[in-house]
N, C-alpha and C. Protein backbone atom coordinates (compact mmCIF):
# COMPACT_ATOMS: atom_id res chain seq x y z
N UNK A 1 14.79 -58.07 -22.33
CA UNK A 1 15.63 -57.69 -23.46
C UNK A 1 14.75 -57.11 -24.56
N UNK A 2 15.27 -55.83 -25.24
CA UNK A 2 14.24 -55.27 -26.33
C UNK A 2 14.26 -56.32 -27.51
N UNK A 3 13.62 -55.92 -28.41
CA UNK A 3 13.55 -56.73 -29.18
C UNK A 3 14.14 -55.78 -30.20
N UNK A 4 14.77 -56.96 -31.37
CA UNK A 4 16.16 -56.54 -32.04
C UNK A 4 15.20 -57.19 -33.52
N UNK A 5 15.27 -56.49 -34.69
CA UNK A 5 14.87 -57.21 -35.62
C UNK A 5 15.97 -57.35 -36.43
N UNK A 6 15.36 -58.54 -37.39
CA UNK A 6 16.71 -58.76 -38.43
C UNK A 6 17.27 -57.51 -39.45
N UNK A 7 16.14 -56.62 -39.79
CA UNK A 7 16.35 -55.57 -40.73
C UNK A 7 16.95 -54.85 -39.91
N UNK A 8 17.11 -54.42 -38.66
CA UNK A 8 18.03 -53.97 -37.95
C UNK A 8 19.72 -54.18 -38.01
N UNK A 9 19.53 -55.56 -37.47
CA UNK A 9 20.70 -56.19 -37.51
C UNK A 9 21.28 -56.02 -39.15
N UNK A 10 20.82 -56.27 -39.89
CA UNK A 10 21.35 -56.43 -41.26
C UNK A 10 21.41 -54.95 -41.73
N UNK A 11 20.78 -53.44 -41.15
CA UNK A 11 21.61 -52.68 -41.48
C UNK A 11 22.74 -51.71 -40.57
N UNK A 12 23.08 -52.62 -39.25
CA UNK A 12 24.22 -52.26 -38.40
C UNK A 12 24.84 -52.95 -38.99
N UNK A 13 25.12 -54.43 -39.71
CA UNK A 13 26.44 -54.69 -40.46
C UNK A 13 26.55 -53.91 -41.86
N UNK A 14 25.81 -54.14 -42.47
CA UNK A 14 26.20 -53.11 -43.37
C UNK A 14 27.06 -51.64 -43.15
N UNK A 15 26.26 -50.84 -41.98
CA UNK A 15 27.30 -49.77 -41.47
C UNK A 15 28.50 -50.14 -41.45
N UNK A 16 28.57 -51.10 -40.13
CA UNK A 16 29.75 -51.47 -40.17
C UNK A 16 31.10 -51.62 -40.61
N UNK A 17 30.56 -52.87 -41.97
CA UNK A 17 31.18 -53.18 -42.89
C UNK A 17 31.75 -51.48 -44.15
N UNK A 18 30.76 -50.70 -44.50
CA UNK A 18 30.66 -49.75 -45.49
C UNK A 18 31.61 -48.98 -44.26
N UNK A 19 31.67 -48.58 -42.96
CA UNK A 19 32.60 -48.03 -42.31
C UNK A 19 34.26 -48.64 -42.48
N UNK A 20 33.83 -49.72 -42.29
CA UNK A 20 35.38 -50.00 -42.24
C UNK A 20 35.71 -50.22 -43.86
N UNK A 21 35.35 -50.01 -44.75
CA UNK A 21 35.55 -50.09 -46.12
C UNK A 21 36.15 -48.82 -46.43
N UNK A 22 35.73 -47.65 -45.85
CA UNK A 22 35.99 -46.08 -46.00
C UNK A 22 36.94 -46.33 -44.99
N UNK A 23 37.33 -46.96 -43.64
CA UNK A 23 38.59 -45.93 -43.33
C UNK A 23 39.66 -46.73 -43.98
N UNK A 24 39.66 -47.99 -44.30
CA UNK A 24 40.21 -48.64 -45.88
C UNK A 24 40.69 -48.16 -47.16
N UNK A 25 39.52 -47.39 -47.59
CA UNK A 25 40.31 -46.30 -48.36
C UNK A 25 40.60 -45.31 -48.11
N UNK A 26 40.66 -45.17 -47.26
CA UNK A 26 41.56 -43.57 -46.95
C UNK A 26 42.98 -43.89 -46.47
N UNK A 27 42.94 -45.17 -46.16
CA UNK A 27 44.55 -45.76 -45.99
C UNK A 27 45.11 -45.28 -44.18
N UNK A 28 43.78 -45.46 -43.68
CA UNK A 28 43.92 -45.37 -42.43
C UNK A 28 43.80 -46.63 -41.63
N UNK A 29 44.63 -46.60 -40.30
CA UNK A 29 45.35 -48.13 -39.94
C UNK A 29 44.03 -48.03 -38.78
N UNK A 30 43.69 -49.37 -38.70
CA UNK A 30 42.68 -49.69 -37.44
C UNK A 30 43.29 -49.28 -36.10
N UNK A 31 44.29 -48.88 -35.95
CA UNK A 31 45.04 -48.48 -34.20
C UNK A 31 44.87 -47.24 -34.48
N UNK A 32 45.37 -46.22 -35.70
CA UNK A 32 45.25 -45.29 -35.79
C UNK A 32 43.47 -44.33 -35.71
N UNK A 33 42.79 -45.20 -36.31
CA UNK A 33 40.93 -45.12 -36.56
C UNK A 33 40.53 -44.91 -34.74
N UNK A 34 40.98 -46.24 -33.98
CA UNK A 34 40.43 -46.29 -33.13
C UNK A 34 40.58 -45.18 -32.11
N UNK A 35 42.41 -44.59 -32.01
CA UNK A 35 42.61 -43.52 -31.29
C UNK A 35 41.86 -42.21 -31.47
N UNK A 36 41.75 -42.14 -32.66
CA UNK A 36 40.82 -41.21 -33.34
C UNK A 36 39.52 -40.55 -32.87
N UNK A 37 38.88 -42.43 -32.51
CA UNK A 37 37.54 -42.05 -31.80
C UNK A 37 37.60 -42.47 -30.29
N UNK A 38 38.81 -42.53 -29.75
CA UNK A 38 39.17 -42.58 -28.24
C UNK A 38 38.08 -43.66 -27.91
N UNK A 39 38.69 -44.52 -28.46
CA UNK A 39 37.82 -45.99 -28.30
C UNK A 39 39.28 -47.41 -28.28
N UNK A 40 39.04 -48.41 -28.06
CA UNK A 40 40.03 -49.82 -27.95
C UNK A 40 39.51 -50.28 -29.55
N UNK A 41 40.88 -50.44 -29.81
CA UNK A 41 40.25 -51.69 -31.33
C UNK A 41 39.64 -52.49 -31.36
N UNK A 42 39.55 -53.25 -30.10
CA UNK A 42 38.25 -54.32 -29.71
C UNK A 42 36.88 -53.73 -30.20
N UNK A 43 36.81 -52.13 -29.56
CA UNK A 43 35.69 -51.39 -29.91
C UNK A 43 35.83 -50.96 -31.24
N UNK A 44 36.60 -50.68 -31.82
CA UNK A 44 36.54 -50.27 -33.55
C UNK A 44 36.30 -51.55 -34.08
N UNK A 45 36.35 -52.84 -33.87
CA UNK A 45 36.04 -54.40 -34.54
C UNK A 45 35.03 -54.46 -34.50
N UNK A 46 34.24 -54.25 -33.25
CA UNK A 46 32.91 -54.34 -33.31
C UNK A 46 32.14 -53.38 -34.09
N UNK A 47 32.80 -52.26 -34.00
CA UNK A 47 31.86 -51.22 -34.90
C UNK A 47 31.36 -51.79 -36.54
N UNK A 48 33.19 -52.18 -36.62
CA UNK A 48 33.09 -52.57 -38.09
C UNK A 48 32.33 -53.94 -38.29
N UNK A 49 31.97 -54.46 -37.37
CA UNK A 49 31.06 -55.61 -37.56
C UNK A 49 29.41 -55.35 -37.32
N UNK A 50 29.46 -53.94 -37.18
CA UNK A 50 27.86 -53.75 -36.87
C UNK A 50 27.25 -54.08 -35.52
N UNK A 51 27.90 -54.33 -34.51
CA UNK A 51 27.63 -54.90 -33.42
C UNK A 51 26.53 -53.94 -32.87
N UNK A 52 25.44 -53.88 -32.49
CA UNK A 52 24.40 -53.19 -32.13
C UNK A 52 24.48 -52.38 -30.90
N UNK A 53 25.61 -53.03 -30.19
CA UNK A 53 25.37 -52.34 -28.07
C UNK A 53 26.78 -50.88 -28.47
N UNK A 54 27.42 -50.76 -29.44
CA UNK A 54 28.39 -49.83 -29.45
C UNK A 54 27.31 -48.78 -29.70
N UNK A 55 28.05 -47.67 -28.97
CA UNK A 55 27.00 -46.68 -28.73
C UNK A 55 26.67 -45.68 -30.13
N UNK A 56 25.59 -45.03 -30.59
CA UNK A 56 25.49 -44.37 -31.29
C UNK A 56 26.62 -43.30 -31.40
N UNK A 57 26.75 -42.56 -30.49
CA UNK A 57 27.97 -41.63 -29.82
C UNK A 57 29.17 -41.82 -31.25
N UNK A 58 29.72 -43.29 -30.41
CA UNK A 58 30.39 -43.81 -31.38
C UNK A 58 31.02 -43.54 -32.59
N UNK A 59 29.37 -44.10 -33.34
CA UNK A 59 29.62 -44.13 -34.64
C UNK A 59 29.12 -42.25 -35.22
N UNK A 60 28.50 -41.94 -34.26
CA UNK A 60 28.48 -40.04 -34.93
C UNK A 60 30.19 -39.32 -34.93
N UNK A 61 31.18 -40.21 -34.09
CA UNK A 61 32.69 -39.68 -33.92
C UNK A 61 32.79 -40.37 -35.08
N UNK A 62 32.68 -41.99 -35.38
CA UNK A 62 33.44 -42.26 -36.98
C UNK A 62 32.92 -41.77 -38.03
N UNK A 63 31.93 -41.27 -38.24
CA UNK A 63 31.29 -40.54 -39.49
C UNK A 63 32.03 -39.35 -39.55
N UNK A 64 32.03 -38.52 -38.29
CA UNK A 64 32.50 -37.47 -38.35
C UNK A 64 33.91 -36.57 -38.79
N UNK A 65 34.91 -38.36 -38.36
CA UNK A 65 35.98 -38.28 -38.77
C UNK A 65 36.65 -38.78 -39.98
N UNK A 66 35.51 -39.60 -40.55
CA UNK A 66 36.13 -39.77 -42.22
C UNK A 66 35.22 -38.90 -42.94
N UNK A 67 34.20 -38.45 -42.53
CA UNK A 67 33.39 -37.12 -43.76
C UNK A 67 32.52 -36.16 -42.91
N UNK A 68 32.85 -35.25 -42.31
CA UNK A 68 32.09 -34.14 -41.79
C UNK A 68 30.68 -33.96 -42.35
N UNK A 69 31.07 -33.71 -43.20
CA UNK A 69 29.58 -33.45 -44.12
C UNK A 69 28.18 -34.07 -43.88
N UNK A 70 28.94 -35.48 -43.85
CA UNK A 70 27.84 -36.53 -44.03
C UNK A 70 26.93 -36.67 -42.34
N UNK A 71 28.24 -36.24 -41.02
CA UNK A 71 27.49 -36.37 -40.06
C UNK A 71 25.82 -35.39 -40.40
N UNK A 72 26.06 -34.26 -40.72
CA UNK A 72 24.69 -33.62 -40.83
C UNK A 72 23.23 -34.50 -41.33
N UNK A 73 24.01 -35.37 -42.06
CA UNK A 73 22.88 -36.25 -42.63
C UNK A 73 22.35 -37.23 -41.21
N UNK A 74 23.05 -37.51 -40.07
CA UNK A 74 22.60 -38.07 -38.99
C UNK A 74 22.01 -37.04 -38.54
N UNK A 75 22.09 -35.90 -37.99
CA UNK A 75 21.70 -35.13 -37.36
C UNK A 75 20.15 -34.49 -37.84
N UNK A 76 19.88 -34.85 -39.41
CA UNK A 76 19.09 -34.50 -39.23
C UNK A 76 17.75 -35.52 -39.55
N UNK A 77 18.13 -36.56 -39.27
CA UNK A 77 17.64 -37.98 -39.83
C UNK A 77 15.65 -38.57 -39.53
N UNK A 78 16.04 -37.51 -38.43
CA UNK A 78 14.53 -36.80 -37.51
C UNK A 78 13.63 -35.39 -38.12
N UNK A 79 13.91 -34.77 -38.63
CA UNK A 79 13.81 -33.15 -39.07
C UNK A 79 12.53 -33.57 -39.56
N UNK A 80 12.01 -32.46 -39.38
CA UNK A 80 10.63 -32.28 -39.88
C UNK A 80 10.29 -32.06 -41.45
N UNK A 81 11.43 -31.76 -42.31
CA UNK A 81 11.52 -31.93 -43.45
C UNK A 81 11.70 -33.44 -43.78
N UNK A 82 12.63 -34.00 -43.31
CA UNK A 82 13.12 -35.40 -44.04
C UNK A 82 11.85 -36.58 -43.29
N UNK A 83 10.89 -36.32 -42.36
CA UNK A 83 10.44 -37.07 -41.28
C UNK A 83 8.61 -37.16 -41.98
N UNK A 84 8.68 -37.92 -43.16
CA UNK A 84 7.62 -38.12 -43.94
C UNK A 84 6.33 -38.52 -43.62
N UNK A 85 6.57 -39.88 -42.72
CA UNK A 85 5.67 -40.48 -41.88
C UNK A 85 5.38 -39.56 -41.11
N UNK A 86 6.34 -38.92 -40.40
CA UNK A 86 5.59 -38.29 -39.01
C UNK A 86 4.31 -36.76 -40.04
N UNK A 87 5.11 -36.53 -41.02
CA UNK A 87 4.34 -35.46 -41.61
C UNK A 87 2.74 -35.83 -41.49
N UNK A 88 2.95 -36.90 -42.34
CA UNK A 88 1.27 -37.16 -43.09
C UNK A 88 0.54 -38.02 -42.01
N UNK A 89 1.16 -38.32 -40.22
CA UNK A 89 0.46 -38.51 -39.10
C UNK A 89 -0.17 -37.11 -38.95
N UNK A 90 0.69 -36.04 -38.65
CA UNK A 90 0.33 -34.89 -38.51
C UNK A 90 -0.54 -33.78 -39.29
N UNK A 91 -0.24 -34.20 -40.40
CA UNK A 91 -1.29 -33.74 -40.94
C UNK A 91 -3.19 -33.93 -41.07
N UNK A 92 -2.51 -35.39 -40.54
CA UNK A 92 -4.29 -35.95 -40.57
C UNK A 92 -4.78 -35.58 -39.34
N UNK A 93 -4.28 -35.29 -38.54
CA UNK A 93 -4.64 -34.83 -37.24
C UNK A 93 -5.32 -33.22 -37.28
N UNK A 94 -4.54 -32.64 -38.19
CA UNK A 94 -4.96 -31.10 -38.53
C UNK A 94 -6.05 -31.36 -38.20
N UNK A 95 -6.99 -29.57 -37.55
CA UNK A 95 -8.73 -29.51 -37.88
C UNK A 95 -8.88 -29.39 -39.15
N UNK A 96 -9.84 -29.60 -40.00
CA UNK A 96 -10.50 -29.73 -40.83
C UNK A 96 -11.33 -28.03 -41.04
N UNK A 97 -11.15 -27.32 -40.06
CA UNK A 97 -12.22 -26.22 -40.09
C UNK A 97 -11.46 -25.46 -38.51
N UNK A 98 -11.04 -24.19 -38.98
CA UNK A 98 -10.14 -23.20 -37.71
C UNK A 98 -11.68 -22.32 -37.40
N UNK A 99 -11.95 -21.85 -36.21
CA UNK A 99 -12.95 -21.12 -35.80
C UNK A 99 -13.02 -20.09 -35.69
N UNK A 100 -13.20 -18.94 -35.64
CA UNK A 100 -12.63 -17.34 -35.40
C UNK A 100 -12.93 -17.66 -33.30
N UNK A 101 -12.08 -16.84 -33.05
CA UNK A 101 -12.40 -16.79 -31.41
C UNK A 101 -13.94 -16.16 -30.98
N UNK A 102 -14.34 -16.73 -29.75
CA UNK A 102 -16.07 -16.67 -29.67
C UNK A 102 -16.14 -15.29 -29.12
N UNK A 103 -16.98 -14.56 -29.33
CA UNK A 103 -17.43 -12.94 -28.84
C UNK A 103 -17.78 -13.05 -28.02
N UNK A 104 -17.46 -12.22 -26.62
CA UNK A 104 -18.49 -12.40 -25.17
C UNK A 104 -18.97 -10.69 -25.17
């Protein structure tokens, strides 16, 4: 079994919870949410509880369907702009000194 940390866990409920808070206010019914994302309400409960094994998939259909917009913010959550750490790995890796190509 992978290993699951608590800061994990504690921000799949939060999703969760902040998901089912938004389709809440939008005055959308949990039977109606779930058809939505062609999922069982069993599976929209769990979402809204943060349950970790519901698939990413998933939750990119419930983002998508209470704010379009915001999916882009998943999509680009990796990007080489927003991806800080990976920058300043990569950068330290740079040469220090580029060579001109050798003359034969």
């Amino acid at each position: 079994m992978a290993y699951k940390s608590y800061v994990v866990d504690r921000a799949l409920k939060k999703l969760g919870g902040d998901l089912k808070d938004a389709r809440r206010r939008r005055r959308i019914k949990a039977e109606l949410m779930a058809e939505r994302l062609g999922v069982t309400r069993s599976t929209l409960d769990r979402m809204e509880k943060g349950v970790s094994s519901v698939s990413i998939g998933t939750y990119a259909t419930a983002i998508y369907s209470l704010d379009p917009a915001k999916l882009e913010l998943l999509a680009n959550i990796f990007s080489r702009e927003s991806d800080v750490l990976g920058q300043i790995v990569s950068d330290r890796e740079l040469p220090q000194r580029i060579r001109g190509a050798s003359r034969r």
